[in-house]
Protein backbone atom coordinates (compact mmCIF):
# COMPACT_ATOMS: atom_id res chain seq x y z
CA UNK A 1 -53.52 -6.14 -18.33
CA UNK A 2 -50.57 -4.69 -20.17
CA UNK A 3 -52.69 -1.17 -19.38
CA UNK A 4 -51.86 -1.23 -15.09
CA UNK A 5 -48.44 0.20 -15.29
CA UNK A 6 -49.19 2.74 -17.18
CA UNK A 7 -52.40 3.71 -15.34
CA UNK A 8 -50.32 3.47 -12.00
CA UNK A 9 -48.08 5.89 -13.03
CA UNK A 10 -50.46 8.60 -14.46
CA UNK A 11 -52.02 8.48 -10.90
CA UNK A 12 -49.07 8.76 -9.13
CA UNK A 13 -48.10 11.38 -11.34
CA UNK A 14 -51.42 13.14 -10.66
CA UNK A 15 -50.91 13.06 -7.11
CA UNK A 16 -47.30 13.86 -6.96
CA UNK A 17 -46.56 16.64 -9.20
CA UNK A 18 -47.86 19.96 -8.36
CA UNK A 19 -50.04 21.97 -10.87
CA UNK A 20 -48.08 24.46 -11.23
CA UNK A 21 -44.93 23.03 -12.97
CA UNK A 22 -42.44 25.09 -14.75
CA UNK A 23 -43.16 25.33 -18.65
CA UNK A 24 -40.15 23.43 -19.33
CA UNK A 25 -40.72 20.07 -18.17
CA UNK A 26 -43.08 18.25 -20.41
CA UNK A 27 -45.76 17.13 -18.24
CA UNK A 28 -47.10 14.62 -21.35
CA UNK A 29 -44.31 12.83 -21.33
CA UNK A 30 -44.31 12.60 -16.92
CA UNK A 31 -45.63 9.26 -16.32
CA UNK A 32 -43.07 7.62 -18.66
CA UNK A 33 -40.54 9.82 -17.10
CA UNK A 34 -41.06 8.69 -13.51
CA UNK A 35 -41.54 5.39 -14.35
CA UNK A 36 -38.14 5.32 -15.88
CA UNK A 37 -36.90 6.70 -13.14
CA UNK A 38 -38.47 3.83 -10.56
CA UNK A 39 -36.72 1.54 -12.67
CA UNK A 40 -33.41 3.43 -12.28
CA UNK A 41 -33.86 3.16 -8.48
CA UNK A 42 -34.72 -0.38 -8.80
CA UNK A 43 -32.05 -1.27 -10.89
CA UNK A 44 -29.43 1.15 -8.80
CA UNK A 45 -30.58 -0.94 -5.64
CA UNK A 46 -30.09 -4.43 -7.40
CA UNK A 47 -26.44 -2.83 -8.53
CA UNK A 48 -25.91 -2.45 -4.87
CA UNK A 49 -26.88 -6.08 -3.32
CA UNK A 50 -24.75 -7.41 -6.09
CA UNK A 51 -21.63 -5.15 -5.06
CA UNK A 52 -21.73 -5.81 -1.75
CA UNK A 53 -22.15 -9.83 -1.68
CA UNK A 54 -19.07 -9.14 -4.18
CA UNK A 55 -17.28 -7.32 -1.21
CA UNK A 56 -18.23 -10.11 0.97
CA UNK A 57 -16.68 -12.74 -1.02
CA UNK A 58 -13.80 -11.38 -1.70
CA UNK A 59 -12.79 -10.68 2.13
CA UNK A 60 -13.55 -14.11 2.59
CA UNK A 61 -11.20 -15.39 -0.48
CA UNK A 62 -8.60 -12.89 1.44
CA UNK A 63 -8.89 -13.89 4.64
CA UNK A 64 -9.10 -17.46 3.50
CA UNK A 65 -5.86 -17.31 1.90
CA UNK A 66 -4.43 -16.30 4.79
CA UNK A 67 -6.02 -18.63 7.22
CA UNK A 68 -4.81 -21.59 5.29
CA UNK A 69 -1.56 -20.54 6.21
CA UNK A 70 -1.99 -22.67 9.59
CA UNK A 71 -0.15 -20.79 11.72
CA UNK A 72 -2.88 -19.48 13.81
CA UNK A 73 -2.35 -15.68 13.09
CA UNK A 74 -4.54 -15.41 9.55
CA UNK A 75 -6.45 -12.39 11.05
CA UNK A 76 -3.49 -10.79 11.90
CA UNK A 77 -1.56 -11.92 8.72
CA UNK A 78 -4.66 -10.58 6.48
CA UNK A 79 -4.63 -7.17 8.01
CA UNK A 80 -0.82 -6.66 7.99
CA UNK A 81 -1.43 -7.92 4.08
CA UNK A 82 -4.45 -4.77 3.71
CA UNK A 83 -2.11 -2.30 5.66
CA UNK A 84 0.72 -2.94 3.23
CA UNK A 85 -1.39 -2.69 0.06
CA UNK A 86 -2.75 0.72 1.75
CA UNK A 87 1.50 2.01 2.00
CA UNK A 88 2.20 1.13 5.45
CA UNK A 89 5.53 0.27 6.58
CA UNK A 90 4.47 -2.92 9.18
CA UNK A 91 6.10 -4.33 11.98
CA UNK A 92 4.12 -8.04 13.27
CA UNK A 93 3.84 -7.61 17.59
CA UNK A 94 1.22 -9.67 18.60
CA UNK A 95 1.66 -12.43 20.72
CA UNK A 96 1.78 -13.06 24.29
CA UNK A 97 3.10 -10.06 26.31
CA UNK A 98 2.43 -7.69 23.21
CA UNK A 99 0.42 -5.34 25.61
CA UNK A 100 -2.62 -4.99 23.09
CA UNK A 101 -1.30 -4.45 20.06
CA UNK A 102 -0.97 -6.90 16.94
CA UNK A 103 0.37 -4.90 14.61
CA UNK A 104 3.01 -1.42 14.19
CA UNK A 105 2.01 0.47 10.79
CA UNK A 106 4.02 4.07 9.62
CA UNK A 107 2.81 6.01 7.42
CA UNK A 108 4.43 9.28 6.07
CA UNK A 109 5.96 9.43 9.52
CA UNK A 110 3.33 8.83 11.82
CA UNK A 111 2.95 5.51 13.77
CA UNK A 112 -0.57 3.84 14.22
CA UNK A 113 -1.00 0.79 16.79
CA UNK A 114 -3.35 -1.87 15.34
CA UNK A 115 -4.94 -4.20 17.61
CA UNK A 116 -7.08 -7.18 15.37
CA UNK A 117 -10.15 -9.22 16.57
CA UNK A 118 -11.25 -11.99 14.31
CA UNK A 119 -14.13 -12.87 17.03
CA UNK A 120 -17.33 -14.51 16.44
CA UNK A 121 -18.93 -12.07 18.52
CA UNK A 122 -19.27 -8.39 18.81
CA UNK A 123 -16.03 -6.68 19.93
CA UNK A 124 -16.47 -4.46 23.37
CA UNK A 125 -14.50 -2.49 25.64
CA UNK A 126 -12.27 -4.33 26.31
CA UNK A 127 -10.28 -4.36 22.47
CA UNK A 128 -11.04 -0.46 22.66
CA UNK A 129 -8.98 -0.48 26.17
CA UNK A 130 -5.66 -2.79 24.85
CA UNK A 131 -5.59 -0.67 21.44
CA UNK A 132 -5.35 2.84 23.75
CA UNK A 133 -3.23 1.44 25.74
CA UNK A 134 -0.79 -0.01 23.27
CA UNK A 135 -0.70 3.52 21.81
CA UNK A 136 0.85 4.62 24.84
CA UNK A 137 3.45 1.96 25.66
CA UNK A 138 4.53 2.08 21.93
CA UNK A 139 4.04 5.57 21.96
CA UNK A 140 2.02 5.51 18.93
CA UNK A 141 -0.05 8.73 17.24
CA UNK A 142 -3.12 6.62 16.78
CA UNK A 143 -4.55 3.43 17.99
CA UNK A 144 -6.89 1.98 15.77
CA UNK A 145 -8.71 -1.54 16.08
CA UNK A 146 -9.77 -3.48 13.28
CA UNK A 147 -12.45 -6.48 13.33
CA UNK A 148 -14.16 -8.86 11.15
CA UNK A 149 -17.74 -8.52 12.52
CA UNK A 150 -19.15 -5.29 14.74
CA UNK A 151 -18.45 -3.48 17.68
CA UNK A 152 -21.07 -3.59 21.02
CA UNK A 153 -22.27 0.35 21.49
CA UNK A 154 -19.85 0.18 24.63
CA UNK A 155 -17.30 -0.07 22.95
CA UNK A 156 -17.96 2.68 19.75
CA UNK A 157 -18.52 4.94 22.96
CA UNK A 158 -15.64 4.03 24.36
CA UNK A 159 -13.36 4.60 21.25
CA UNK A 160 -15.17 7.56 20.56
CA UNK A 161 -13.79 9.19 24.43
CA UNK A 162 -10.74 7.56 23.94
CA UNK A 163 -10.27 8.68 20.21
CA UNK A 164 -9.68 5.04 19.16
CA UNK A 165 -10.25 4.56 15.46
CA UNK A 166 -12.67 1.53 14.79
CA UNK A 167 -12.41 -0.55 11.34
CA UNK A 168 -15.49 -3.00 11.66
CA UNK A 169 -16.27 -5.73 8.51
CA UNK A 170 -18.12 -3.72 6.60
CA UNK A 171 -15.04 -0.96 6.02
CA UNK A 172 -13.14 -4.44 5.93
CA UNK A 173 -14.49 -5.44 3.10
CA UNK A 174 -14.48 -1.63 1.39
CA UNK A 175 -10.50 -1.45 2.35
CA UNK A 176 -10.19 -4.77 0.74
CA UNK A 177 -12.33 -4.34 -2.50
CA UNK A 178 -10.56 -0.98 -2.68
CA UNK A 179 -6.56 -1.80 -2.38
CA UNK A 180 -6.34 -6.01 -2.54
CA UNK A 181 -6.66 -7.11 -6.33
C-alpha cells in the first residue's frame, strides 16, 4: 500500500523525462525529485487559498470599520482611508451635485478623480461615464473608479476607450493587504 506513490512516480517519470537527459541530473534519484516537487506545487497552491481568504478578511475588517461609522459614506470613507495610506493628498466631493466624482487625490502633483461603487452588483458603463466625466469638470489627469465587487465587460471596454483606470475587489483587497496595517 505504502508502495503506490512511489510506483506512480517512477511511471510518470518514465513517461515524462526524455532519454536523453544531460549527465548531470541524477536520473536515480528522479522520482523522489518530482515528487517533491508535486508537493511544492501543492503546498504553494494551499499557501495561496490561505493568502487570499486573508486578503478577504481583512477588506472586510476595513471596510467594516468604516461602515460602522453610520454616516452612510463607509465606501467612500474606506477608500479616502486606502488613498491616504498610499500618499495621496484627499479632498471628500461626493454627494449630490458632485458630477461623478467621490473623491480628489494628488499625488506628486498630479490630480486623479475617484469615483467609488460599493454595489451589490457588477459596475457598468455608466460609473465608467461619471468618473471621465468628473475628470473633465475637475480637470483632473486621471479618472479612476474603484469598486468592491467587478466590472460588466461594457464597462472594462468602456474604460479601456476612455482610458479610465478600474480598481475592482480583488486589487481592493491587494491595495489594502499591501498599505492598511
Amino acid at each position: 500500500m505504502n508502495d503506490i506513490p512511489q510506483r506512480l512516480a517512477e511511471s510518470l517519470a518514465q513517461r515524462l523525462i526524455p532519454a536523453d537527459i544531460p549527465s548531470w541530473i541524477p536520473t536515480d534519484r528522479l522520482p523522489e525529485l518530482l515528487a517533491g516537487l508535486a508537493v511544492l506545487v501543492i503546498l504553494l497552491a494551499i499557501w495561496r487559498r490561505f493568502s487570499e481568504r486573508r486578503k478577504i478578511k481583512q477588506l472586510n475588517r476595513f471596510l467594516h470599520e468604516h461602515h460602522r461609522k453610520g454616516n452612510g459614506d463607509g465606501f467612500e470613507d474606506a477608500c479616502a482611508t486606502l488613498f491616504r495610506k498610499m500618499g495621496y493628498k484627499v479632498k471628500r466631493v461626493g454627494k449630490s451635485g458632485d458630477f461623478g466624482a467621490d473623491l480628489i487625490v494628488r499625488r506628486r502633483g498630479k490630480t486623479s478623480i475617484v469615483q467609488c461603487k460599493d454595489w451589490a452588483q457588477n459596475v457598468g458603463v455608466r460609473a465608467i461615464q461619471e468618473a471621465f466625466t468628473a475628470k473633465s469638470y475637475y480637470r483632473g489627469d486621471r479618472a479612476i473608479v474603484v469598486v468592491r465587487r467587478d466590472f460588466t465587460k461594457a464597462g472594462r471596454d468602456m474604460a479601456e476607450t476612455c482610458g479610465v483606470e478600474l480598481i475592482s475587489g480583488d486589487m481592493l483587497r491587494d491595495l489594502v493587504a499591501k498599505h492598511v496595517r
